[in-house]
Protein backbone atom coordinates (compact mmCIF):
# COMPACT_ATOMS: atom_id res chain seq x y z
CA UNK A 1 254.63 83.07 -78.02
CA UNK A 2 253.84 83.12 -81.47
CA UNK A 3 252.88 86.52 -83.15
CA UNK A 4 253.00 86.09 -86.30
CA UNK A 5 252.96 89.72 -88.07
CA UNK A 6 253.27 88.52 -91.48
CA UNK A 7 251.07 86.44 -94.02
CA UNK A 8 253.36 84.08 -95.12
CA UNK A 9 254.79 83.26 -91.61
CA UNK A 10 250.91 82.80 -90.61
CA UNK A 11 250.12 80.63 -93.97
CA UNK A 12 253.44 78.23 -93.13
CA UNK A 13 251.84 77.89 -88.96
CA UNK A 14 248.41 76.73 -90.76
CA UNK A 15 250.62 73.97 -93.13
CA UNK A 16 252.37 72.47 -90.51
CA UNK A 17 249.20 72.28 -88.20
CA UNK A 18 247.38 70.83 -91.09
CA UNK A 19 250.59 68.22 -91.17
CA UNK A 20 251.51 67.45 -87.51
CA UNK A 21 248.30 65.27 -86.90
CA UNK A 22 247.76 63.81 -82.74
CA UNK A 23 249.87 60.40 -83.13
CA UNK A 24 249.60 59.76 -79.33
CA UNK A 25 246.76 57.22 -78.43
CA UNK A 26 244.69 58.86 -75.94
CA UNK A 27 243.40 55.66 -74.89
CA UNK A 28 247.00 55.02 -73.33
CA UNK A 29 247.44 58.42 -72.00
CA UNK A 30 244.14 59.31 -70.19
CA UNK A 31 245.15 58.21 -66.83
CA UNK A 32 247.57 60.53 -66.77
CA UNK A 33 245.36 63.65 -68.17
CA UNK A 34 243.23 62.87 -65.72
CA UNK A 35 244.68 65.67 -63.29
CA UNK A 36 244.64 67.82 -65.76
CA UNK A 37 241.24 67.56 -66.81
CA UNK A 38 239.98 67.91 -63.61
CA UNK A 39 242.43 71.14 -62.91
CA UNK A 40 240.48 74.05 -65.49
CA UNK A 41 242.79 76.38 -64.47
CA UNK A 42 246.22 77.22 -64.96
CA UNK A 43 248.22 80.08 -65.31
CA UNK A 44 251.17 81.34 -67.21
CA UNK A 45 253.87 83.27 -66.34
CA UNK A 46 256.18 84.73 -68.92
CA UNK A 47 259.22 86.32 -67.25
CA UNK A 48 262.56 87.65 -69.38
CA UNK A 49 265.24 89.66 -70.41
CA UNK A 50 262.18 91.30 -72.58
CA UNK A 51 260.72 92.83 -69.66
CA UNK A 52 263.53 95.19 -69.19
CA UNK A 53 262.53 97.41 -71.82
CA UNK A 54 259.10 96.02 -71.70
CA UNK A 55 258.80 94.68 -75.16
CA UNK A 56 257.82 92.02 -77.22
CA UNK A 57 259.66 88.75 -76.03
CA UNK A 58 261.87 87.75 -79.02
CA UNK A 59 259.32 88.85 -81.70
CA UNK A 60 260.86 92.10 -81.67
CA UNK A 61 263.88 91.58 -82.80
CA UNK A 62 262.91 88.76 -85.06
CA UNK A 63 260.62 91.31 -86.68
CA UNK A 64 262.64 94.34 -86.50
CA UNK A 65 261.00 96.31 -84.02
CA UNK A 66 264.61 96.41 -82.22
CA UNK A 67 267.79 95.62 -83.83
CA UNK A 68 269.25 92.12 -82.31
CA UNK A 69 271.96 94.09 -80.14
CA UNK A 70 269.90 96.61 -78.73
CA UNK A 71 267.50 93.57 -77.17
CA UNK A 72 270.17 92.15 -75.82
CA UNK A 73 271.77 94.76 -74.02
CA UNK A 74 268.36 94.12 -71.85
CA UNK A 75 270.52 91.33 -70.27
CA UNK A 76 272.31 93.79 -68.47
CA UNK A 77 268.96 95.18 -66.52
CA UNK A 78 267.37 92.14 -65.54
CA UNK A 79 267.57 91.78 -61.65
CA UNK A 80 265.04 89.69 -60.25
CA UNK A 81 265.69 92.29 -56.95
CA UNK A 82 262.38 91.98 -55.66
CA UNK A 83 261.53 88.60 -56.74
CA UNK A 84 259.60 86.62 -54.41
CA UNK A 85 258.75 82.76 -55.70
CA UNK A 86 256.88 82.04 -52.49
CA UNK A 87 254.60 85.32 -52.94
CA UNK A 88 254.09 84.45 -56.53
CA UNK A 89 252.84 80.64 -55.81
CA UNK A 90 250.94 82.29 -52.87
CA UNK A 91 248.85 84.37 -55.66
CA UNK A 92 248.55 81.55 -57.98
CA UNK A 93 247.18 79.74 -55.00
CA UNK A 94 244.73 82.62 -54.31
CA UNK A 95 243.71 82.51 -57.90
CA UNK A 96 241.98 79.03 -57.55
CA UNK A 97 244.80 77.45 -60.22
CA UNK A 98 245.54 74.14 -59.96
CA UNK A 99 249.15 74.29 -62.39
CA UNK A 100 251.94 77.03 -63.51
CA UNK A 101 254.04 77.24 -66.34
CA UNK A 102 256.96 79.22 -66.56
CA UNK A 103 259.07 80.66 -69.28
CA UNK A 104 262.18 78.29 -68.76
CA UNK A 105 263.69 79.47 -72.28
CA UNK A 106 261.91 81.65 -75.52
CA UNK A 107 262.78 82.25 -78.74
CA UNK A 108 265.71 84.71 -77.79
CA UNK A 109 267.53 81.65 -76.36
CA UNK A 110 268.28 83.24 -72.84
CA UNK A 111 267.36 80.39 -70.00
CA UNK A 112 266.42 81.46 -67.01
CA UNK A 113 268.31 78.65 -64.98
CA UNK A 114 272.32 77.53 -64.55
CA UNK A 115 272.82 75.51 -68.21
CA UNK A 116 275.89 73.87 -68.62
CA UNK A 117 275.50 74.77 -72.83
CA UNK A 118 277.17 78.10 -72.80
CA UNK A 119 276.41 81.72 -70.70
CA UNK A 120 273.13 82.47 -71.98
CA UNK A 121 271.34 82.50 -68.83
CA UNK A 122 270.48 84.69 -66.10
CA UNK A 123 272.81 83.05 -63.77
CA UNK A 124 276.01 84.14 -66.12
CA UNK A 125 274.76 87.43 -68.52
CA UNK A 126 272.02 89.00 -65.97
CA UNK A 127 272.64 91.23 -62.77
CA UNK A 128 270.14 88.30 -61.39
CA UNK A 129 272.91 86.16 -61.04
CA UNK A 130 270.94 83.15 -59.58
CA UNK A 131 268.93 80.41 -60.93
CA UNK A 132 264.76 81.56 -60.92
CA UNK A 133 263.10 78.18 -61.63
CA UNK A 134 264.53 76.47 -58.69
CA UNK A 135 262.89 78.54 -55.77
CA UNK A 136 260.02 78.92 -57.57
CA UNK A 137 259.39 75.10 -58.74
CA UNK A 138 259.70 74.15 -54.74
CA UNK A 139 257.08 77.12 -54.15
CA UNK A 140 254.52 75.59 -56.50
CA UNK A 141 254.71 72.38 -54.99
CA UNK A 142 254.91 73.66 -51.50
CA UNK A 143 251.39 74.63 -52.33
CA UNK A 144 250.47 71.74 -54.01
CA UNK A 145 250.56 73.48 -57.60
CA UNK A 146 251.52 71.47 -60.51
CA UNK A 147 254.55 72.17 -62.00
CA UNK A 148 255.00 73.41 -66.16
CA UNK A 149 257.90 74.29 -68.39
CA UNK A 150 257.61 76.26 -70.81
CA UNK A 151 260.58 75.93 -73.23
CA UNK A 152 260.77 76.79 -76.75
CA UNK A 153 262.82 74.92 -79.61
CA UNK A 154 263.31 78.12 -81.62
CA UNK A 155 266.83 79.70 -80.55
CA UNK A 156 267.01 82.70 -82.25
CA UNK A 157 270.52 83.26 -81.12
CA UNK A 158 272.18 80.43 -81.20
CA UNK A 159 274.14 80.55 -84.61
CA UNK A 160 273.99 76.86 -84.89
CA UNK A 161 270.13 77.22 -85.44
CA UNK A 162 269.36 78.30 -89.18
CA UNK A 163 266.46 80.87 -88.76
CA UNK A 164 266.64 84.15 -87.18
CA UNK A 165 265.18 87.20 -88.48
CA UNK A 166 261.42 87.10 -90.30
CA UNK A 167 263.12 87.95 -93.73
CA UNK A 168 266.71 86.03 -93.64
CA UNK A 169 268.31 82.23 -92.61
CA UNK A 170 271.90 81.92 -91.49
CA UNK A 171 271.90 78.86 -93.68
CA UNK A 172 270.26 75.83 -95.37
CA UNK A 173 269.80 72.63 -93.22
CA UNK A 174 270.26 70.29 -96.25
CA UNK A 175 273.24 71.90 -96.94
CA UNK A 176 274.87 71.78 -93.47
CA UNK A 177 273.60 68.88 -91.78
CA UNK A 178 276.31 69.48 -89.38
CA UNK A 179 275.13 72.59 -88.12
CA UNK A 180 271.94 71.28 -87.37
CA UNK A 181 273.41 68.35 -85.62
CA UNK A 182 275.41 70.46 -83.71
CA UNK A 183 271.92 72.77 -82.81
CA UNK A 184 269.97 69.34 -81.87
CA UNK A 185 272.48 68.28 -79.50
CA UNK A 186 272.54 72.06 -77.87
CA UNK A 187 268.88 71.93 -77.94
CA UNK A 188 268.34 68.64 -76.64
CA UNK A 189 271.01 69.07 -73.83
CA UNK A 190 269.23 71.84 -72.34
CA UNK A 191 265.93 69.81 -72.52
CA UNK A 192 267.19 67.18 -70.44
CA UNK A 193 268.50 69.87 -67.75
CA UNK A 194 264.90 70.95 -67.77
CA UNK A 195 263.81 67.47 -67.35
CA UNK A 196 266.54 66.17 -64.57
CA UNK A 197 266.21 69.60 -62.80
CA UNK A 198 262.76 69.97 -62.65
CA UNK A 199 260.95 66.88 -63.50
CA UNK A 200 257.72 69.01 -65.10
CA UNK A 201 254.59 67.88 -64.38
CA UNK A 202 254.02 69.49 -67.99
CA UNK A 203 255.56 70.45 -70.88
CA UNK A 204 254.77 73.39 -72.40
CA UNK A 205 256.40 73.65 -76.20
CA UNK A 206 256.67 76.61 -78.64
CA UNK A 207 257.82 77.17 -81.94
CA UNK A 208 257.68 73.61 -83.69
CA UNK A 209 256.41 75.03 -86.79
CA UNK A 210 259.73 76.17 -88.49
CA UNK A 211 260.44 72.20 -88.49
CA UNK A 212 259.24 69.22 -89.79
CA UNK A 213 259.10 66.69 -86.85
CA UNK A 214 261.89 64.37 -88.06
CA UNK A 215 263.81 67.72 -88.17
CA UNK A 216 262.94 67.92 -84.59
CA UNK A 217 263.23 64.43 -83.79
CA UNK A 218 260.06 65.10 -82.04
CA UNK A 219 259.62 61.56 -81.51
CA UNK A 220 262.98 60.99 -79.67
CA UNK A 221 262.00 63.84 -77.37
CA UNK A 222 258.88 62.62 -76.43
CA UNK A 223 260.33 59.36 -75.27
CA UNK A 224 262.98 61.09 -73.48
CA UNK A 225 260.15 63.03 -71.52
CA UNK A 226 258.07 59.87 -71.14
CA UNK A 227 260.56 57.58 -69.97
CA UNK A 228 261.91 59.85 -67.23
CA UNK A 229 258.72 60.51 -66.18
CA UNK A 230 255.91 58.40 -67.52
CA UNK A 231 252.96 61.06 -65.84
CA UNK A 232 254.55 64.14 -67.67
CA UNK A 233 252.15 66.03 -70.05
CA UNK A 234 253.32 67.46 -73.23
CA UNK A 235 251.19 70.25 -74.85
CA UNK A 236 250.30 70.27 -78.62
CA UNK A 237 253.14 72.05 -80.25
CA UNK A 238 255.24 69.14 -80.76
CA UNK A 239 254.08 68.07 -84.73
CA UNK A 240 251.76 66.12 -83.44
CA UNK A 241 253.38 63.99 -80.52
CA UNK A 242 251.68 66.17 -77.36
CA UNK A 243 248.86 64.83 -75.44
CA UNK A 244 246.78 68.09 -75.85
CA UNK A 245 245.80 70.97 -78.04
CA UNK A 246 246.41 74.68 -77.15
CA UNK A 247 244.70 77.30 -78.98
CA UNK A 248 245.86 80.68 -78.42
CA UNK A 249 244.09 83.99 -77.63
CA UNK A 250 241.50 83.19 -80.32
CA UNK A 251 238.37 81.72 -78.63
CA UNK A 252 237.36 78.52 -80.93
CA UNK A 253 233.49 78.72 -81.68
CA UNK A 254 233.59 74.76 -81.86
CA UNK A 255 235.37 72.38 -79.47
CA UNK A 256 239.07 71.39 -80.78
CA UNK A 257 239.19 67.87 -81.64
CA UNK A 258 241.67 66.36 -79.44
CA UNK A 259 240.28 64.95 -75.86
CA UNK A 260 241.59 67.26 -74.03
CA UNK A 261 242.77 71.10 -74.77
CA UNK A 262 243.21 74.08 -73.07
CA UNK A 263 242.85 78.28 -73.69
CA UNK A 264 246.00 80.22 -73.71
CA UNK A 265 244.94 83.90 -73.15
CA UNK A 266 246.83 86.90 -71.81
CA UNK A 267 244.96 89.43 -69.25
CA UNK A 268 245.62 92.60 -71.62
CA UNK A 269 247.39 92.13 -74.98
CA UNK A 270 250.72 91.06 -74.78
CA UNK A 271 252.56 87.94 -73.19
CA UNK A 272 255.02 89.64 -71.03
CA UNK A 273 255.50 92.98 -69.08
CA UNK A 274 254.64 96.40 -71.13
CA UNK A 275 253.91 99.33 -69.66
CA UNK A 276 251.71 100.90 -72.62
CA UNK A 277 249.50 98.00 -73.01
CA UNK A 278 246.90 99.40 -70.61
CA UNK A 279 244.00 97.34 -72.11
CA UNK A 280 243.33 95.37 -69.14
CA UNK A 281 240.44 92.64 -69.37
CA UNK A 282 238.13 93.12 -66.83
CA UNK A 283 237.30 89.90 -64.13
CA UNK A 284 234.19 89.99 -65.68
CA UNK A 285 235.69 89.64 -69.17
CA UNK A 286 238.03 86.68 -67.92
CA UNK A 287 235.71 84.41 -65.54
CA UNK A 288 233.13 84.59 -69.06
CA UNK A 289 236.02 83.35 -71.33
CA UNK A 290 236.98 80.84 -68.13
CA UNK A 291 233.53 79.26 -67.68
CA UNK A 292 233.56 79.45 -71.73
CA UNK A 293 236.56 77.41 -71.78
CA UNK A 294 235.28 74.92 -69.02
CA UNK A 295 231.62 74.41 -70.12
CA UNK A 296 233.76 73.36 -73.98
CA UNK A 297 235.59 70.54 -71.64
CA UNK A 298 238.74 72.30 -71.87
CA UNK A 299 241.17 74.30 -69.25
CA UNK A 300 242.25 77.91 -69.22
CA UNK A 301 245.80 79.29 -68.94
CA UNK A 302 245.74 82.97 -67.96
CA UNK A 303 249.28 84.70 -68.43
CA UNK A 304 251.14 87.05 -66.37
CA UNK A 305 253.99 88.96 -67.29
CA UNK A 306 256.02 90.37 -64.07
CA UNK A 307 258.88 93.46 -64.40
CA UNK A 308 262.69 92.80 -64.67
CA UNK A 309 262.74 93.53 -60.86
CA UNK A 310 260.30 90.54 -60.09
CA UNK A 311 257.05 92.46 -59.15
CA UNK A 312 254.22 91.14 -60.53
CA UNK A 313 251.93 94.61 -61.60
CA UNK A 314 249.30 95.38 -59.42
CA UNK A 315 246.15 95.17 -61.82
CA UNK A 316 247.30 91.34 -62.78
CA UNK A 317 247.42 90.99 -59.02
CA UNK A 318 243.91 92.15 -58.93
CA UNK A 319 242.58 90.17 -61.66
CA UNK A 320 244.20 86.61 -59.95
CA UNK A 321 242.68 87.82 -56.36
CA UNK A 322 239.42 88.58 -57.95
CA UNK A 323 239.46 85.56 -60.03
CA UNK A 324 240.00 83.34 -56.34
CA UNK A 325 237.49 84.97 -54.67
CA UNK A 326 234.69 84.18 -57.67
CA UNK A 327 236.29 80.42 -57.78
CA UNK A 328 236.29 80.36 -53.90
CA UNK A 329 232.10 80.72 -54.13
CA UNK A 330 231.44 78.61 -57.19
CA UNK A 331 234.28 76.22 -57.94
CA UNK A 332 231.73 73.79 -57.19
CA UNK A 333 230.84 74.28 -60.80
CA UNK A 334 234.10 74.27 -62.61
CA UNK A 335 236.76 72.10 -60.72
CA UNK A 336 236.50 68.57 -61.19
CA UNK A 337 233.69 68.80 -63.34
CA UNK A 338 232.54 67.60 -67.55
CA UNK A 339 231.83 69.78 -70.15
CA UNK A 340 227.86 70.86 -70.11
CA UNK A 341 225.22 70.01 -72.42
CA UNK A 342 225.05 70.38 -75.87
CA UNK A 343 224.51 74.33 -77.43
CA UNK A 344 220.91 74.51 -77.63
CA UNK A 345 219.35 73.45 -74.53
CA UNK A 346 220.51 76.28 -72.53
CA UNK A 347 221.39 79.76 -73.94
CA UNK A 348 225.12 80.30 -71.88
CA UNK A 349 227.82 77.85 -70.48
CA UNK A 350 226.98 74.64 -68.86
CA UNK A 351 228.75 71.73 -66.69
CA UNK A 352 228.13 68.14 -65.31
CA UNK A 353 229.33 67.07 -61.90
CA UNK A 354 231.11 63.64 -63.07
CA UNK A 355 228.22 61.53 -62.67
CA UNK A 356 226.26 64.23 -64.47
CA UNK A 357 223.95 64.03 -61.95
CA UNK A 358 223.66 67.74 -61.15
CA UNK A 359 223.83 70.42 -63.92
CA UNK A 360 225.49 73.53 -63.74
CA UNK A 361 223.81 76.99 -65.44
CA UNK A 362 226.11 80.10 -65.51
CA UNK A 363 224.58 83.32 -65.74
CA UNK A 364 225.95 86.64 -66.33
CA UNK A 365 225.44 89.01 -63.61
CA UNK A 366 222.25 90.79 -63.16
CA UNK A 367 220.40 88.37 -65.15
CA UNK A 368 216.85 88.15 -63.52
CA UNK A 369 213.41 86.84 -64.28
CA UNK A 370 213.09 83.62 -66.35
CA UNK A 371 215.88 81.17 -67.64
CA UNK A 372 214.96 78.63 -69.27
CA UNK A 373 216.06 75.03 -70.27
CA UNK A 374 215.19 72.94 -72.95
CA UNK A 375 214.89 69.57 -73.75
CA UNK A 376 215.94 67.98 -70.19
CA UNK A 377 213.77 64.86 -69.37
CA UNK A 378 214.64 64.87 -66.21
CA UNK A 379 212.84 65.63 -62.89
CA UNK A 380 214.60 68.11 -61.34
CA UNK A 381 215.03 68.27 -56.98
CA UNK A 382 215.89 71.02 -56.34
CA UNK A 383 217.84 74.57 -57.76
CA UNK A 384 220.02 75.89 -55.60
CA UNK A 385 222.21 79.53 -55.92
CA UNK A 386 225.64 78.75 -55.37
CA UNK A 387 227.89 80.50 -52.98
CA UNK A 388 224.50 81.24 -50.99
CA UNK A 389 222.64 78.44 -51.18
CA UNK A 390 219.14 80.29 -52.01
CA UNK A 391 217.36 78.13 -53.11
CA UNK A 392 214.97 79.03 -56.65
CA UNK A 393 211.62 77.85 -57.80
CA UNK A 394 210.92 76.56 -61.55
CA UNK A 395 207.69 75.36 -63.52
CA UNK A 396 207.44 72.76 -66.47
CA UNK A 397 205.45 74.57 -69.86
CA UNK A 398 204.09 72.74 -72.70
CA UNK A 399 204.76 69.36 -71.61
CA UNK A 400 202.04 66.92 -72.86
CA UNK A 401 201.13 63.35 -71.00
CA UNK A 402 201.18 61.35 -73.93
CA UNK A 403 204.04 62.66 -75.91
CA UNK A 404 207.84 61.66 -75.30
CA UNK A 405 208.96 65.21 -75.65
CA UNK A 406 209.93 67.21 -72.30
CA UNK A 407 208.91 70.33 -71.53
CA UNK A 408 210.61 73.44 -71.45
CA UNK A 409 211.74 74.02 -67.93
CA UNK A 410 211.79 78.29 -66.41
CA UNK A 411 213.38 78.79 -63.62
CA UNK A 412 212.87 82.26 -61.25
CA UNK A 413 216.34 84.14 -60.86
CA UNK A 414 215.49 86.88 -58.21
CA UNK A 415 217.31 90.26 -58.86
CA UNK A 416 219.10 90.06 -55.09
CA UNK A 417 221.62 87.79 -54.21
CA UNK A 418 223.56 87.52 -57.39
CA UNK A 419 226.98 86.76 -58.18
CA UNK A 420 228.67 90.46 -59.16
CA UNK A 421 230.04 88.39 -61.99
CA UNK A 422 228.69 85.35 -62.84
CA UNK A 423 226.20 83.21 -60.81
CA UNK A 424 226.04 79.74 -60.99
CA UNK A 425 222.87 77.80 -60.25
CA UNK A 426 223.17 74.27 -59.25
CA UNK A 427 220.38 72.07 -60.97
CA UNK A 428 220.39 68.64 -58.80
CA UNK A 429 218.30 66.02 -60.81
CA UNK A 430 216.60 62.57 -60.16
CA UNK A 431 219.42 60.67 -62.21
CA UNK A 432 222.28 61.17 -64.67
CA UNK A 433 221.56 63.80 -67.07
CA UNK A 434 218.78 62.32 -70.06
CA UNK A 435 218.36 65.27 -72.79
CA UNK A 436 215.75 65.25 -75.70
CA UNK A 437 217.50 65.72 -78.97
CA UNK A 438 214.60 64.95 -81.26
CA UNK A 439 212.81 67.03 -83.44
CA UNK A 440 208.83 67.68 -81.70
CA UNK A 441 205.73 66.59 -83.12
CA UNK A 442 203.29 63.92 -82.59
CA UNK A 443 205.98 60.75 -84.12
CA UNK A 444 209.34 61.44 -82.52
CA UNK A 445 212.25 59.45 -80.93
CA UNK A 446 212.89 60.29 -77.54
């Protein structure tokens, strides 16, 4: 993942967003987003050699946290001895997610399957010895979990590819073209193991900002991807030629502008496995920024970062079984659902069944007394409390017979049988959602 420690680094990521414009259509692609629209949730699982000495993954050798050879002598701990793929698809199961995506490759070039391009792997250079995507790509789909790669076109270590650490190139593309040949053929190799392996229901990329897309030949990878699999997704990290934008940790205040996007967040502060990060976000903390994510029309994908041995620590275990059991009582609200209403008519997250006949309200918990929505021109049937079914009582205030504008509807939340973390109450109405957007007063359009 991207962590960026240093302006410049940071200034060039802005740049080449600014450059790498959406050039897919997503008229032509929407039949195919269509599962992942309706899936919210996903989670992320970033598993490496970094977890040994549980630190940064790549970064912190690229920034000099480490020197290059000390992070790589983490090759020689990484077991996998009490990896379980089954019992790891089982808890993403649990959690309520509908897709995975796994670290196939970072930055620090080490794959965690057999590749045919050289040792790098855990199969050849780890204790592992054994291929960790295979078992656990059959697991997913075993429990009907859609399957993502992520793989990263940085490789830090491969001396055919010219960056490596933050303050120094091995050389100048324009003045070895052959090198770079010689790293696109590497690099695009081990994509289409990925791809013929695996098939991915989604592709998750990283790094495409220290290249231009023709540098990538972004283009010529996407039809690779597309044309072995016409129903593969590819995230937004490819200059411009993914189906979907990704923002990462950072919550955007206003919806991204591609159709469809999705949250990238970790459960404490870093990516993969480290003991000292003990700032753990609470299920509170991460069904808000979930319902956040899903009221905006987009997906969250919460990461998990397991030990060298395979064990997946206890308080992320927590958070995923915590996270299932609030999805198992309200996912009547989030999966398979539209963004909400507009900012403004209701004072938290909102969401739409798909004919937007029935509205959605989340509420943090212990919220009690009145809530109220405002501008809805709709008669409303009934208000139920999901995951109870209690049903609530509202009134209409200030609406006037002759006037176009709708009242402003309150509805009673009792102060028992509440969600311990967010409820949701389920607003069923007359007809597909009809919201005022006017201004008041006597002459107004409705």
């Amino acid at each position: 993942m991207k962590r960026l420690l240093v302006l410049g680094a940071f200034a060039m990521q802005l740049f080449t967003a600014a450059k790498a414009q959406q050039k897919t259509n997503p008229d032509e692609i929407k039949e195919k987003m269509q599962w992942f629209a309706d899936a919210k949730l996903g989670i992320f699982i970033h598993w490496g050699i970094y977890s040994v000495n549980g630190i940064d993954e790549s970064w912190s050798f690229h920034n000099k946290k480490i020197s290059y050879p000390d992070y790589m002598q983490q090759l020689k701990g990484f077991t996998a001895s009490n990896y379980d793929p089954q019992a790891w698809a089982d808890l993403i199961k649990a959690s309520g997610a509908r897709y995975a995506v796994m670290t196939t490759k970072h930055h620090d070039g080490v794959a965690l399957w057999d590749t045919k391009f050289g040792k790098l792997d855990v199969v050849n250079s780890t204790p592992a010895k054994k291929d960790v995507l295979t078992p656990f790509y059959a697991a997913l789909r075993r429990d009907s979990i859609k399957c993502g790669a992520y793989f990263s076109l940085i490789d830090w270590s491969h001396n055919d590819y010219p960056q490596f650490l933050k303050d120094s190139n091995r050389y100048d593309i324009k003045a070895h073209p052959e090198k770079w040949q010689r790293f696109l053929k590497y690099y695009e190799g081990q994509m289409a193991e990925v791809m013929t392996k695996f098939n991915p229901d989604l592709w998750w990329f990283d790094g495409d900002w220290e290249h231009s897309p023709e540098e990538w030949e972004a283009s010529k990878m996407r039809n690779m991807l597309t044309s072995h699999n016409p129903k593969t997704i590819i995230n937004g990290r490819l200059q411009g030629y993914g189906d979907y934008e990704t923002p990462e940790q950072n919550f955007p205040v206003s919806r991204p502008k591609y159709h469809w996007w999705e949250l990238c967040m970790t459960i404490n502060n870093n990516w993969g496995w480290q003991p000292q990060d003990n700032n753990w976000k609470t299920p509170f903390e991460i069904i808000t920024i979930f319902v956040d994510a899903v009221s905006n029309g987009g997906n969250l994908l919460l990461d998990i970062g397991p030990k060298a041995d395979g064990t997946i620590p206890q308080e992320e275990v927590h958070m995923l079984r915590e996270l299932g059991a609030w999805n198992q009582r309200n996912g009547e609200a989030v999966f398979n659902t539209i963004a909400g209403i507009p900012q403004g008519h209701f004072y938290g997250p909102t969401t739409l069944s798909k004919d937007s006949s029935t509205l959605y309200l989340f509420l943090p918990a212990k919220t009690s007394g009145q809530v109220m929505v405002k501008g809805l021109s709709n008669k409303i049937e009934s208000i139920t409390v999901l995951g109870s079914g209690k049903q609530l009582t509202h009134k209409v205030v200030g609406k006037i017979s002759w006037s176009p504008v709708p009242g402003l509807v309150f509805i009673d939340v009792p102060e028992t049988g509440q969600d311990k973390y967010i409820t949701v109450l389920k607003v069923k109405l007359d007809k597909a959602v009809k919201l005022y957007r006017g201004q008041g007063g006597f002459l107004t359009n409705d």
